[in-house]
Protein backbone atom coordinates (compact mmCIF):
# COMPACT_ATOMS: atom_id res chain seq x y z
CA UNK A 1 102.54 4.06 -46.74
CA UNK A 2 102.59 1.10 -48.85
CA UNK A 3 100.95 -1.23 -46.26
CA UNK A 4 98.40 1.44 -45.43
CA UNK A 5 97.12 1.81 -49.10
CA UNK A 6 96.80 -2.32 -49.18
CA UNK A 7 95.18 -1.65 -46.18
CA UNK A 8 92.75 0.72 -47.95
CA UNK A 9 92.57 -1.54 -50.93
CA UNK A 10 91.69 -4.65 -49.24
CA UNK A 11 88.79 -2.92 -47.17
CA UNK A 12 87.61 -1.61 -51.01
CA UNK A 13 87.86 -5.31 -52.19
CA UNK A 14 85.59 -6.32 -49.09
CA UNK A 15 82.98 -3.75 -49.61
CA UNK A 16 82.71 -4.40 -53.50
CA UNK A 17 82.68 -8.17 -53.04
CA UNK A 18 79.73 -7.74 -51.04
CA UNK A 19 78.09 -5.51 -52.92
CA UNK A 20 78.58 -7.49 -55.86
CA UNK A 21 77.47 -10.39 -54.00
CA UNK A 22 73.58 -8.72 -53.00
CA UNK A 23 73.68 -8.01 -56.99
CA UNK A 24 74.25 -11.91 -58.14
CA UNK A 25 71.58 -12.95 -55.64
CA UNK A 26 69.06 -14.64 -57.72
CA UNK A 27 65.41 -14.59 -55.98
CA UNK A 28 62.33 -16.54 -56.82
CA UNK A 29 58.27 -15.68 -56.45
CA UNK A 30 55.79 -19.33 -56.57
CA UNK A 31 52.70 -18.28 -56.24
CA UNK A 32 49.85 -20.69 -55.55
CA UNK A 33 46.02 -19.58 -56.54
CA UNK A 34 43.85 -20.34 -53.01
CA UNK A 35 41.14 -22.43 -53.39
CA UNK A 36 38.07 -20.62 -52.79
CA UNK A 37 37.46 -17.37 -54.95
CA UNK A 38 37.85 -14.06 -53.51
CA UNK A 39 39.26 -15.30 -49.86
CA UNK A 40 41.17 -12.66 -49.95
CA UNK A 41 44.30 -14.16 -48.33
CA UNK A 42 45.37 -11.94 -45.56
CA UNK A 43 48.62 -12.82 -43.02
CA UNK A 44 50.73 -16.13 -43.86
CA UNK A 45 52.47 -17.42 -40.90
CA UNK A 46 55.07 -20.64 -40.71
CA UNK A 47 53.35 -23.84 -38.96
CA UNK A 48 55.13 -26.38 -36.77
CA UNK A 49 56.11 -28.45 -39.66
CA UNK A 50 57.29 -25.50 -42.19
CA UNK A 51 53.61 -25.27 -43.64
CA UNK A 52 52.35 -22.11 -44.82
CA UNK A 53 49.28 -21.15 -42.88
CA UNK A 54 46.88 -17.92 -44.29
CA UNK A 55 43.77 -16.77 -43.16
CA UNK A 56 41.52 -16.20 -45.69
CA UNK A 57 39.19 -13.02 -44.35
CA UNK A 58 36.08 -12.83 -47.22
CA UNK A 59 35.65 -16.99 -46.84
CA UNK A 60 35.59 -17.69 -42.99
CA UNK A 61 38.93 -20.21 -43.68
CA UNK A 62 42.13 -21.20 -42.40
CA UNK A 63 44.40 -22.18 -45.31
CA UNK A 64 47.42 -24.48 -45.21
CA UNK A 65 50.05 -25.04 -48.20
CA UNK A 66 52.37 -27.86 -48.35
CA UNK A 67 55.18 -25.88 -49.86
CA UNK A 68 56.72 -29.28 -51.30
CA UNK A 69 53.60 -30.92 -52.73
CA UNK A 70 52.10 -27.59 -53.45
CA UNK A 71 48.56 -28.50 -52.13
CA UNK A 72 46.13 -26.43 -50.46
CA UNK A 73 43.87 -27.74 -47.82
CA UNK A 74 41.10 -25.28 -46.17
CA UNK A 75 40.10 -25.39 -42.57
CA UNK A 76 35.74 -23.57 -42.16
CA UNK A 77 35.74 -21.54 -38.99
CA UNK A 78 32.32 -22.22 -37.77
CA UNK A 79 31.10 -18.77 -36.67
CA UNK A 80 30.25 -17.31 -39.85
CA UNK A 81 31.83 -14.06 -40.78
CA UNK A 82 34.19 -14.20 -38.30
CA UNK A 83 36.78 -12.68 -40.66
CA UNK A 84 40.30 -14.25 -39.45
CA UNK A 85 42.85 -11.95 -39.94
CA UNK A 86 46.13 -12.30 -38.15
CA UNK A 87 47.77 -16.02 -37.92
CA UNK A 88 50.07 -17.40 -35.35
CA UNK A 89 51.60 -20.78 -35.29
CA UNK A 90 52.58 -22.57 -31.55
CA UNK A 91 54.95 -25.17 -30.62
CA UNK A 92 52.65 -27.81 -30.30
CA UNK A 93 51.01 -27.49 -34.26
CA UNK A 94 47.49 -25.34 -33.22
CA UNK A 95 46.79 -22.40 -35.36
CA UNK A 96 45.85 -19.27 -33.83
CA UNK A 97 44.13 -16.18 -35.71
CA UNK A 98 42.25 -13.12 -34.64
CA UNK A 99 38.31 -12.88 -35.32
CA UNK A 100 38.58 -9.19 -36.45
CA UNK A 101 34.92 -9.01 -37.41
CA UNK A 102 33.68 -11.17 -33.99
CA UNK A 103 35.93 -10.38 -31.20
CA UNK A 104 37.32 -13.05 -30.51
CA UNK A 105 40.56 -14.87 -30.95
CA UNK A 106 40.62 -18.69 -32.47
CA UNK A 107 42.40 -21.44 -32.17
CA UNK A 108 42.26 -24.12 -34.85
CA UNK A 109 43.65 -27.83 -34.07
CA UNK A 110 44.54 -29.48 -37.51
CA UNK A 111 43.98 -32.77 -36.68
CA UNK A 112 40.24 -32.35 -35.84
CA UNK A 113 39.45 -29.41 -37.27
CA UNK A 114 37.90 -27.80 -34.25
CA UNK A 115 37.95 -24.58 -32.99
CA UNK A 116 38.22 -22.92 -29.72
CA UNK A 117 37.08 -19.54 -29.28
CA UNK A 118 38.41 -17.05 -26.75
CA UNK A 119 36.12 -13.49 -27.00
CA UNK A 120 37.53 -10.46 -25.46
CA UNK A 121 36.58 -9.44 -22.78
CA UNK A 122 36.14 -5.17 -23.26
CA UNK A 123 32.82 -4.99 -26.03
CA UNK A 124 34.71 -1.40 -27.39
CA UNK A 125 37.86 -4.62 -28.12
CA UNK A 126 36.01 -5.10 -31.42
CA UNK A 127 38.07 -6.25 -33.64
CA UNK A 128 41.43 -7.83 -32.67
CA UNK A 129 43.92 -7.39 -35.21
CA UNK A 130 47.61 -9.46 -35.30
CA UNK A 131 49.23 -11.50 -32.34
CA UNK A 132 52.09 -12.78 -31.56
CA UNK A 133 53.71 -15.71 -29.57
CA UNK A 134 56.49 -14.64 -26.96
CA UNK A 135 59.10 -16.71 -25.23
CA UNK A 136 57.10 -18.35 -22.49
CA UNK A 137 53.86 -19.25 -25.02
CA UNK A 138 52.01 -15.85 -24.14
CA UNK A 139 50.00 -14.76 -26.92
CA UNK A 140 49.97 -11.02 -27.45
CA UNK A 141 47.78 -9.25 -30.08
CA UNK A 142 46.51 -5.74 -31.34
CA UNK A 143 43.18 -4.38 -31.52
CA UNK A 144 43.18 -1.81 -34.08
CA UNK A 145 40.06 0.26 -33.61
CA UNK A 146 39.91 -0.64 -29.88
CA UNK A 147 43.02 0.70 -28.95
CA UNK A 148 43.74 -1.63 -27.26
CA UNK A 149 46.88 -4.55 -26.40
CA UNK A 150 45.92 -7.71 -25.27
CA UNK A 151 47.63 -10.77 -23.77
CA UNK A 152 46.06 -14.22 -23.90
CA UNK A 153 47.43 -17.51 -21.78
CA UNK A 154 46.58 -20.16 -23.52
CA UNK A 155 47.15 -22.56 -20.20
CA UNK A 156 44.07 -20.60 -18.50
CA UNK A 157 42.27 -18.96 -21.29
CA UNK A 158 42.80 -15.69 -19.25
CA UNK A 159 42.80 -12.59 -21.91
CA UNK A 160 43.61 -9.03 -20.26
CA UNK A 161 43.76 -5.26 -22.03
CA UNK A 162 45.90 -2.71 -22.45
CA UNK A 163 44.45 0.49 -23.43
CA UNK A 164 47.12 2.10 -25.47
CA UNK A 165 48.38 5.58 -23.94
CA UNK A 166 47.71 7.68 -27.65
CA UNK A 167 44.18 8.09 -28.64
CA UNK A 168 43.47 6.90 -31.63
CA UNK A 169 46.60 5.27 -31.89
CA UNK A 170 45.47 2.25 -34.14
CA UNK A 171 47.65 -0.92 -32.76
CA UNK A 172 48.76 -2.74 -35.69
CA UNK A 173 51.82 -4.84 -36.43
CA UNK A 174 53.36 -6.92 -33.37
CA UNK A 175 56.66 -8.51 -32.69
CA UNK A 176 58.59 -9.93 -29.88
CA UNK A 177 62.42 -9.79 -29.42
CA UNK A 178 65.13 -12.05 -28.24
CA UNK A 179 63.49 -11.47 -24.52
CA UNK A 180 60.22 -12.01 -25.38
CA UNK A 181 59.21 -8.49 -24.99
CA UNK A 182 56.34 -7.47 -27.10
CA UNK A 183 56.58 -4.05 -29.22
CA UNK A 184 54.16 -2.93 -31.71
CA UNK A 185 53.43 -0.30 -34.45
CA UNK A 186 50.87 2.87 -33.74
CA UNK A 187 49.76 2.98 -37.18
CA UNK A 188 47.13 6.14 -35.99
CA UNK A 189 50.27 7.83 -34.66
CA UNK A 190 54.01 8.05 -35.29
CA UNK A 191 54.67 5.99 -32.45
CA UNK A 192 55.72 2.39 -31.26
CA UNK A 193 54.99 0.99 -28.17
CA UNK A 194 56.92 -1.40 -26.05
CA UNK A 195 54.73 -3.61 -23.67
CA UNK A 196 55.77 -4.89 -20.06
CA UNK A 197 55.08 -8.42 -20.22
CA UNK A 198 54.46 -8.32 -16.28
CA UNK A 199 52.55 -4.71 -15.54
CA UNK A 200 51.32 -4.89 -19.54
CA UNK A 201 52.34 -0.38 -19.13
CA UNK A 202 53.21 0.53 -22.44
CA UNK A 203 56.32 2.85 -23.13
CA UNK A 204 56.34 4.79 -26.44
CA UNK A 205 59.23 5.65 -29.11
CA UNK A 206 58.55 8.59 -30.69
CA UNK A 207 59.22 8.28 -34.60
CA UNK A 208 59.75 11.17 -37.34
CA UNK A 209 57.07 13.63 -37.85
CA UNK A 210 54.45 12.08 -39.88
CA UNK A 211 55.37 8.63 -39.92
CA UNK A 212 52.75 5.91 -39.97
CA UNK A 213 54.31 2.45 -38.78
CA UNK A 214 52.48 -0.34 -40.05
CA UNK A 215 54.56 -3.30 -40.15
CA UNK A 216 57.24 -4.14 -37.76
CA UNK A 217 60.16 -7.10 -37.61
CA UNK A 218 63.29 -7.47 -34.90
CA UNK A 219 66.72 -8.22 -35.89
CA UNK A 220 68.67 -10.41 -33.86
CA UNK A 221 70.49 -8.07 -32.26
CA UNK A 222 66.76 -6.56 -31.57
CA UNK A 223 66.80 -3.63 -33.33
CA UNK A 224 63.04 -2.79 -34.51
CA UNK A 225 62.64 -2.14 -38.43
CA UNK A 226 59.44 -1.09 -39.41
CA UNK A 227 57.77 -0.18 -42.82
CA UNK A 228 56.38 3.45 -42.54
CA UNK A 229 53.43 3.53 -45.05
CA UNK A 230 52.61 7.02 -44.94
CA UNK A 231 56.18 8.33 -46.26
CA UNK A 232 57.76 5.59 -47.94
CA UNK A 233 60.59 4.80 -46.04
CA UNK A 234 61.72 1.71 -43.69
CA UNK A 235 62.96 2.83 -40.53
CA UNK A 236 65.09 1.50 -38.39
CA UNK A 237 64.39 2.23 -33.89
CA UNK A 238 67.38 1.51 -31.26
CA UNK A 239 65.09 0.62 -28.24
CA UNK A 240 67.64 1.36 -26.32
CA UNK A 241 68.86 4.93 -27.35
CA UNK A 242 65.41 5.67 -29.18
CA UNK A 243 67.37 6.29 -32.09
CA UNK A 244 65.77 6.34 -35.29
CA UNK A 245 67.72 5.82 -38.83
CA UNK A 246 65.27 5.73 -41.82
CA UNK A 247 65.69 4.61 -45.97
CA UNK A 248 63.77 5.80 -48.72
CA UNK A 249 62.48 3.23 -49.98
CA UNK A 250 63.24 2.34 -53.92
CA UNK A 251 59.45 2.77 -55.05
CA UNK A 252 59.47 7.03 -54.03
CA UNK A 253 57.34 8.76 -51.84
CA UNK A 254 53.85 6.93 -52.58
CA UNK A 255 55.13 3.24 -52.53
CA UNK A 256 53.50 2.28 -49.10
CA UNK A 257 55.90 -0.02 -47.61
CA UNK A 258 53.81 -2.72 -45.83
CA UNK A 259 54.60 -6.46 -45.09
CA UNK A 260 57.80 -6.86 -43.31
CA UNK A 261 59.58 -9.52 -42.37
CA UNK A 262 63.78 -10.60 -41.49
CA UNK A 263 65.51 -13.97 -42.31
CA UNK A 264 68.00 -15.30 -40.23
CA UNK A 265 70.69 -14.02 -41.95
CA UNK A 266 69.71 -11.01 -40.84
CA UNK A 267 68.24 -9.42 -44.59
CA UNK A 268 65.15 -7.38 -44.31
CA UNK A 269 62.19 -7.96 -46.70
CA UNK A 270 59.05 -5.94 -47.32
CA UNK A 271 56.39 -5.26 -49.87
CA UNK A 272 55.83 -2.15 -51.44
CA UNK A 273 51.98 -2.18 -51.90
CA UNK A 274 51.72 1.41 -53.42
CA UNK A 275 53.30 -0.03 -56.50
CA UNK A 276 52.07 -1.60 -60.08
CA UNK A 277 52.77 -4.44 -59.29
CA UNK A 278 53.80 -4.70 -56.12
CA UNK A 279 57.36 -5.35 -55.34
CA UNK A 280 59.65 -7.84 -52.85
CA UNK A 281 62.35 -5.45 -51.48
CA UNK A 282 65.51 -6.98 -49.64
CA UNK A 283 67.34 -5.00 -47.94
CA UNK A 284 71.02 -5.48 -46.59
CA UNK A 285 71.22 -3.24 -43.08
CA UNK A 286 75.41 -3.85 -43.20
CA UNK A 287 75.63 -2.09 -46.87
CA UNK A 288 72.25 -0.34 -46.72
CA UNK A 289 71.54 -1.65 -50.48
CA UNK A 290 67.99 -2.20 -51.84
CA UNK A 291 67.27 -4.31 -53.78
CA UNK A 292 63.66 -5.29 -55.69
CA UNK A 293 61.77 -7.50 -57.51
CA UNK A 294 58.23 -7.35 -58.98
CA UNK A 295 55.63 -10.00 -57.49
CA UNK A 296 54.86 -11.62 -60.43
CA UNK A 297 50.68 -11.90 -60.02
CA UNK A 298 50.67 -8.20 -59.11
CA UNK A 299 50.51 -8.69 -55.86
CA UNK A 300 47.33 -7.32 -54.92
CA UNK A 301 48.71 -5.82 -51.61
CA UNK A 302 50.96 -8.24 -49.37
CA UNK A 303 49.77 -6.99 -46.06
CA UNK A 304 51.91 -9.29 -44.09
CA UNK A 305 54.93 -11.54 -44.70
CA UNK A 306 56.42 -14.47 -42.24
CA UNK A 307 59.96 -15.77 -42.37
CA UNK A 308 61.59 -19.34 -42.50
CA UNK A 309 64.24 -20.96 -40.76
CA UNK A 310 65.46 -21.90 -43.99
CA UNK A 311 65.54 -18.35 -45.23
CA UNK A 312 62.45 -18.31 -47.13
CA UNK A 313 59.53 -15.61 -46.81
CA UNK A 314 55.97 -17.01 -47.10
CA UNK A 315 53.57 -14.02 -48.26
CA UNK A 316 49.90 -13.36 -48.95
CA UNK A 317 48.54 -11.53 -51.93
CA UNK A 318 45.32 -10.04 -50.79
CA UNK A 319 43.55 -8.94 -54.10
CA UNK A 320 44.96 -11.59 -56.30
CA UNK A 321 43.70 -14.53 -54.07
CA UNK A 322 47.02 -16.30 -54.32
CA UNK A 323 49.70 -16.93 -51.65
CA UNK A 324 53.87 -17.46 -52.52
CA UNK A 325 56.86 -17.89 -51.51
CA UNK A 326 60.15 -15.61 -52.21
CA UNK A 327 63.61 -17.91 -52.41
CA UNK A 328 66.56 -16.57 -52.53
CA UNK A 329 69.46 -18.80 -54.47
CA UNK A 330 73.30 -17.28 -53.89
């Protein structure tokens, strides 16, 4: 009996330490105001070299912040009002972003400047919204209003559509897991789909009644977290049971989760955009503990976040015109 309550104690001792660990985590927001006025900063993404890349949507412009020297240089797109939206970084240092208000997607090449325009295909494919790289350098991306899913080679140029099985079902956030398979959020619908990379056929995952997936992020063990805007939760989807487990999420009912992202270590982090300001959550899936922090500018709406190898999360603050990054210090 005596062993067994040691037993019991030492598992206590575990628990607490972590939990006391999450609380002693110390987190940082640097924010950096973007150049141009009212660019409205949109997605951030990680470049080649650790940069952080934005796109800003109201001034036709790529943005790129040295995170050490804390400069901002700005890339012109040269079809006006293009409106770049997502941002996706490749191996080889190019800069890719989705024309949401052209129809086309972009790819930028730092060192010139230049940009290479791929336009979809489908006329009713509109206004391509976030893409993603997978394993073998495809480039997949959403088109919101479209319906659509679309996967671009960037060897041939080659772009071909997916209509998305639900009406209406607004194809937002995108991911890719360890495989390279692509799954995104059905923000019209409560709904994600999972894309073959070979047929492109889309299976759905059915989430809770009236859930509105908006952002989504893979673990490394490639379970699918997602930020459901509509209720105020982040969920949680087992591709491979369809299992859903869901957490309210700190701010209440009305705190529309939105940018998501997950660090190496396995901590998920989010914005809560419903919120004055808007807050950083972290999130630790082996204690489910929350914790939050308020973006210090207000926020403005982080619609997107992007994660380093070093841990960090680069974000965007839409209505404030600035972009940060969160640091955690243990």
């Amino acid at each position: 009996m005596k062993h067994a309550r040691l037993r019991v104690f030492a598992v206590l001792y575990a628990v607490l330490f972590l939990v006391a660990a999450a609380q002693t985590d110390r987190v940082s927001i640097q924010e950096w105001e973007v150049p141009t006025p009212d660019s409205f900063p949109h997605d951030p993404s990680v470049g080649r070299d650790g940069a952080l890349w934005y796109t800003g949507i109201e001034s036709n412009t790529l943005g790129r912040l040295d995170p050490v020297a804390g400069t901002i240089k700005e890339y012109p797109i040269k079809t006006v009002d293009s409106g770049p939206h997502g941002l996706a970084a490749d191996k080889d240092g190019k800069i890719w972003f989705t024309a949401n208000s052209k129809g086309y997607i972009g790819m930028l090449d730092p060192q010139s400047g230049e940009v290479t325009e791929y336009h979809l295909p489908d006329p009713s494919a509109r206004d391509p919204h976030s893409l993603v790289f997978d394993t073998l350098g495809l480039l997949w991306f959403t088109v919101q209003a479209g319906n659509f899913v679309g996967r671009l080679n960037p060897r041939t140029g080659t772009i071909t559509l997916k209509r998305s099985p639900t009406d209406d079902s607004k194809p937002y956030g995108i991911a890719v897991n360890s495989k390279g398979i692509p799954f995104f959020c059905e923000f019209g619908t409560n709904k994600i789909g999972r894309i073959d990379r070979e047929t492109m056929q889309i299976t759905e995952y059915t989430l809770p009644k009236g859930a509105r997936p908006r952002r989504l992020a893979i673990a490394g063990d490639d379970l699918i977290y997602y930020t459901d805007y509509r209720r105020g939760y982040l969920g949680r989807l087992d591709p491979k049971t369809g299992r859903v487990d869901e957490w309210r999420s700190p701010g209440g009912n009305d705190s529309r989760p939105y940018g998501l992202a997950i660090t190496p270590d396995g901590t998920v982090w989010y914005s809560e955009s419903g919120v004055t300001p808007n807050t950083i959550v972290h999130f630790y899936p082996k204690t489910g503990r929350f914790l939050k922090w308020d973006v210090p500018s207000g926020g403005g709406v982080i619609r997107n976040m992007a994660a380093t190898q070093g841990g960090d999360v680069y974000i965007a603050c839409s209505g404030v015109n600035k972009v940060g990054i969160v640091r955690t210090e243990h």
